[in-house]
Protein backbone atom coordinates (compact mmCIF):
# COMPACT_ATOMS: atom_id res chain seq x y z
CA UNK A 1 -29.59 -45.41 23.04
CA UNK A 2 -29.38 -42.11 25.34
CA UNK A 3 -30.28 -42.36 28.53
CA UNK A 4 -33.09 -40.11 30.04
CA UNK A 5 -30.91 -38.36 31.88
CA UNK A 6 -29.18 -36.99 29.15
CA UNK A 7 -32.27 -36.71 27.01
CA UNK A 8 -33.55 -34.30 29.24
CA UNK A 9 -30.70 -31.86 28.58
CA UNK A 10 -31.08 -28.36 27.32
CA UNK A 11 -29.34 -27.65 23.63
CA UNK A 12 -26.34 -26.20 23.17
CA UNK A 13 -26.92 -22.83 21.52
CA UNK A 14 -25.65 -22.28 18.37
CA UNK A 15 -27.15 -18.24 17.89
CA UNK A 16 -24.27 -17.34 20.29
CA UNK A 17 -20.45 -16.13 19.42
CA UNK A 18 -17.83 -15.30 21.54
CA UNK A 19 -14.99 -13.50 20.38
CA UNK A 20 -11.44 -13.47 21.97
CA UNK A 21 -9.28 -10.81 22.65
CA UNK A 22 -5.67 -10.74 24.44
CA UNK A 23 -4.35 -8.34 26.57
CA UNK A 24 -0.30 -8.46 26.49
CA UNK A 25 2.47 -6.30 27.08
CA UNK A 26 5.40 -5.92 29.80
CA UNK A 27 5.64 -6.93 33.34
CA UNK A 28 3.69 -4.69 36.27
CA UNK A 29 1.71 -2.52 32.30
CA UNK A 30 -1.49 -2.89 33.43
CA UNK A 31 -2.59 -6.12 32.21
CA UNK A 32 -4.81 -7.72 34.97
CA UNK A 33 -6.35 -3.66 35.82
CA UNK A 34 -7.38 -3.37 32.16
CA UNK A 35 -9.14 -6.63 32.37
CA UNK A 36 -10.41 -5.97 35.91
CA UNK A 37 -11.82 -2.77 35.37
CA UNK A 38 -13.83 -3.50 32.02
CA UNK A 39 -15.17 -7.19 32.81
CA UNK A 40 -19.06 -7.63 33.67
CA UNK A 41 -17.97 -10.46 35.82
CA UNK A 42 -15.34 -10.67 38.58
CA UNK A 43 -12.34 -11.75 36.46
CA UNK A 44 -10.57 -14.90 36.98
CA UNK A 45 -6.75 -13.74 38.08
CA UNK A 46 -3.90 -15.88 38.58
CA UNK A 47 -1.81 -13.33 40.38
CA UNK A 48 1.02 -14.65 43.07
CA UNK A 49 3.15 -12.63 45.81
CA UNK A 50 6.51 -11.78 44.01
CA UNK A 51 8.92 -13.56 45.81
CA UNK A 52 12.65 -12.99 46.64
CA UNK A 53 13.79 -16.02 44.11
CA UNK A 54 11.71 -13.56 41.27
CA UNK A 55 14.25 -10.63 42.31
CA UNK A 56 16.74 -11.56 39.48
CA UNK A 57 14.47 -12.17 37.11
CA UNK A 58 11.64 -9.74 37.67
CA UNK A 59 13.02 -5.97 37.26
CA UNK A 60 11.06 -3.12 39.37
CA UNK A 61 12.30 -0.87 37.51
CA UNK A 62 8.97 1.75 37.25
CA UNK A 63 6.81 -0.32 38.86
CA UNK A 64 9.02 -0.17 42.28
CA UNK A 65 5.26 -0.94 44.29
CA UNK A 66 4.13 -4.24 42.37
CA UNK A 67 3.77 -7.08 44.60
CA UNK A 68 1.88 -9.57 42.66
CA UNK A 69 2.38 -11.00 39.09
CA UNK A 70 0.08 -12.76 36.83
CA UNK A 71 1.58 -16.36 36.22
CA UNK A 72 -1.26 -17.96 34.00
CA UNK A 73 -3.79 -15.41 32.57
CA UNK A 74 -6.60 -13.28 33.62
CA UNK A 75 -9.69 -13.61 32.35
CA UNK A 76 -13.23 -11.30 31.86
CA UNK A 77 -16.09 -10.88 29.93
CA UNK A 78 -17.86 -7.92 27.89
CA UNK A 79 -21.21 -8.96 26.85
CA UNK A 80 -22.41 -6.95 23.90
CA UNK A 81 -25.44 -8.44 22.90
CA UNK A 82 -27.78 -11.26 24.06
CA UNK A 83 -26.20 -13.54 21.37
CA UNK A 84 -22.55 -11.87 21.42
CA UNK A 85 -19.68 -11.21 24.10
CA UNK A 86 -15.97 -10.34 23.98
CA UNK A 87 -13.77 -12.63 26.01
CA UNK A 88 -10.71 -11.20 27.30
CA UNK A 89 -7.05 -13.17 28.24
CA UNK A 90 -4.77 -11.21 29.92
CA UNK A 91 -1.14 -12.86 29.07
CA UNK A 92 1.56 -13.30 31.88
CA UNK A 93 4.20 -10.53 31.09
CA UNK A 94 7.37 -12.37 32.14
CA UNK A 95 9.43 -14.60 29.39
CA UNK A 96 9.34 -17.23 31.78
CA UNK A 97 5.48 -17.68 31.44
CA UNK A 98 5.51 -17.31 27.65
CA UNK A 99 4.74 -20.81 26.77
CA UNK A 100 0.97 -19.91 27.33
CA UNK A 101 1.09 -17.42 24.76
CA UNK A 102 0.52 -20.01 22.17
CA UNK A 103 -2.78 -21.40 23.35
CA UNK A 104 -3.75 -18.42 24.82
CA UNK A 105 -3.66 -16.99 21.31
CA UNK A 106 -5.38 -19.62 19.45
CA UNK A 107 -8.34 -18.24 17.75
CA UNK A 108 -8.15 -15.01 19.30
CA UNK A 109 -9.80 -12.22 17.02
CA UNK A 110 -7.12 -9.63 17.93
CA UNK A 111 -4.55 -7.90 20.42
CA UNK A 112 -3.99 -5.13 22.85
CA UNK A 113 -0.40 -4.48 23.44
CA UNK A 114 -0.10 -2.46 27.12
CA UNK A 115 2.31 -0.10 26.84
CA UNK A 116 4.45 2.07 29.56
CA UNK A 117 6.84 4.63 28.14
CA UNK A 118 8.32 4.74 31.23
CA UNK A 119 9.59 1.23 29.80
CA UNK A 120 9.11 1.12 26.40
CA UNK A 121 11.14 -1.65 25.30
CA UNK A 122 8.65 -4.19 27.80
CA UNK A 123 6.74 -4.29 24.68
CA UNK A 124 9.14 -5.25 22.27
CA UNK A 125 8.38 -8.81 22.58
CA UNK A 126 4.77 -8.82 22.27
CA UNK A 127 4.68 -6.52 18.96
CA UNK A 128 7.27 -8.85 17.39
CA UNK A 129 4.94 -11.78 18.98
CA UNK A 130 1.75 -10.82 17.09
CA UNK A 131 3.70 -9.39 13.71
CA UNK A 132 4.67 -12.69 13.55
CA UNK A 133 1.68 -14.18 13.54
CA UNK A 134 0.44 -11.72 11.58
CA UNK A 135 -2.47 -10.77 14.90
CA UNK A 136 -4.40 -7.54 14.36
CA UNK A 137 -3.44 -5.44 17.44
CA UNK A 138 -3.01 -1.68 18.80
CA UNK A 139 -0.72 -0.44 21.06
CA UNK A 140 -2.17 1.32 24.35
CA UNK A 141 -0.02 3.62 26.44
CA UNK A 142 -1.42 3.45 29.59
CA UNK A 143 -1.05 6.82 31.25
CA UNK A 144 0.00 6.36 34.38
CA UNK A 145 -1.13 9.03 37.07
CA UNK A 146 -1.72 11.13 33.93
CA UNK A 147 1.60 11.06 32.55
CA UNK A 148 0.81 11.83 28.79
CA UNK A 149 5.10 12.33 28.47
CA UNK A 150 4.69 10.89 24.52
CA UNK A 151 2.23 11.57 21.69
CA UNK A 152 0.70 8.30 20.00
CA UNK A 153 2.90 9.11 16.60
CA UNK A 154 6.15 9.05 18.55
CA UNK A 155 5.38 5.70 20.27
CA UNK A 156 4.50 4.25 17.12
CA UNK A 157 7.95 5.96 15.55
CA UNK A 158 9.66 4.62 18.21
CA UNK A 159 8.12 1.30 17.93
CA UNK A 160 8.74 1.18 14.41
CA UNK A 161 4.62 0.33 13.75
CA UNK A 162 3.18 0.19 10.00
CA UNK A 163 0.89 3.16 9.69
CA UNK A 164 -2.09 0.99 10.02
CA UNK A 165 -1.33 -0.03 13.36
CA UNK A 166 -3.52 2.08 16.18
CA UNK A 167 -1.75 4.18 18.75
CA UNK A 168 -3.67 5.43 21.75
CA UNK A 169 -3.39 7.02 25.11
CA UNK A 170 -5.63 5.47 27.95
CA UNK A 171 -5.74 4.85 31.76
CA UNK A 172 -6.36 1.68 32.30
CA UNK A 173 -7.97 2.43 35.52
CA UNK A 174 -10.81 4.09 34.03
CA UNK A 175 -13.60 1.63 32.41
CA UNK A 176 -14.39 4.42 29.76
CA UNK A 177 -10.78 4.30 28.84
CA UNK A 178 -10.51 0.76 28.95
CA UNK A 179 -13.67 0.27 26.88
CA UNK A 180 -12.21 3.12 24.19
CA UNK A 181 -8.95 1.10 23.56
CA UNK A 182 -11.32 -2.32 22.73
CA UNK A 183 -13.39 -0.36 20.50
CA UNK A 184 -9.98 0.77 18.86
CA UNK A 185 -9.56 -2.72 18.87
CA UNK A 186 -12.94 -4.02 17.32
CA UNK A 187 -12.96 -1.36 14.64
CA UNK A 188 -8.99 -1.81 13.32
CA UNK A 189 -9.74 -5.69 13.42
CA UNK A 190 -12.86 -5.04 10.87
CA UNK A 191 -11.10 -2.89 8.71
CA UNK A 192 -8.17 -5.35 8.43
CA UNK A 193 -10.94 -8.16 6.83
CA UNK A 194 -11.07 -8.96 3.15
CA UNK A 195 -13.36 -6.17 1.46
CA UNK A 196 -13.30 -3.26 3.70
């Protein structure tokens, strides 16, 4: 028999979806601004001081100023409707936090893979991560200060992407850029479903 307590408990609604997204790439790519500067809420952030045993491990190489580093996830939310919101996981970028990857990935709906050119090769790993797993995702070059040094066709040459897999320049920093690259992501994830 329930007690009254419980009884007197709201339902759980079942008119309302949530869809994940992750946000990956390389160390110090913009990660945690992306999801910082398109959540509605303030975003959960797991970011620690770099320290000096990180030295050896963590290169600074283009991203000389980076102090912090995400060692769990980051997390926001877009809400689109009443009855629908995005939920966005920002993945730790070193191989040392990779183990997450797998849960953070379960069930997600698709991928953003941060890109720097300044760095290319960061995102290596998480293109081969979500080929793989065969993960709808686009690749965003984040822009930074306006650098625009590649066009999206040579990143994706250099990337070695199928033809069906987005390109796009953004600045992470800006939430109409942000928003544009998970629109990009949204629309390449329905045109990869059965029919379209």
């Amino acid at each position: 028999m329930a007690s009254a307590h419980s009884e007197q408990l709201p339902a759980a609604r079942t008119d309302f979806t949530a869809l994940k997204l992750l946000i990956a790439g390389g160390f110090g790519v913009g990660k945690t601004t992306l999801v910082e500067t398109v959540s509605e809420i303030r975003p959960l952030r797991t970011e620690e001081d770099l320290t000096e045993a990180s030295r050896p491990v963590d290169s600074l190489h283009g991203v000389a100023t980076k102090t912090t580093t995400t060692v769990a996830m980051d997390f926001g939310r877009i809400t689109l409707r009443d009855d629908l919101a995005l939920y966005l996981f920002g993945t730790p970028g070193q191989d040392r936090f990779w183990f997450a990857w797998d849960e953070l990935s379960t069930g997600c709906l698709g991928a953003v893979v941060l890109a720097d050119t300044r760095r290319l090769a960061d995102c290596f790993p998480s293109v081969d991560y979500f080929e793989s797993r065969s993960i709808p995702f686009v690749v965003a070059v984040n822009c930074f200060d306006g650098l625009r040094t590649h066009t999206p066709d040579a990143v994706s040459r250099a990337l070695d992407l199928g033809p069906d897999t987005p390109v796009l320049l953004c600045d992470v920093r800006e939430q109409a850029s942000g928003k544009d690259v998970l629109i990009t992501l949204v629309e390449h994830v329905l045109a990869q479903l059965p029919g379209r």
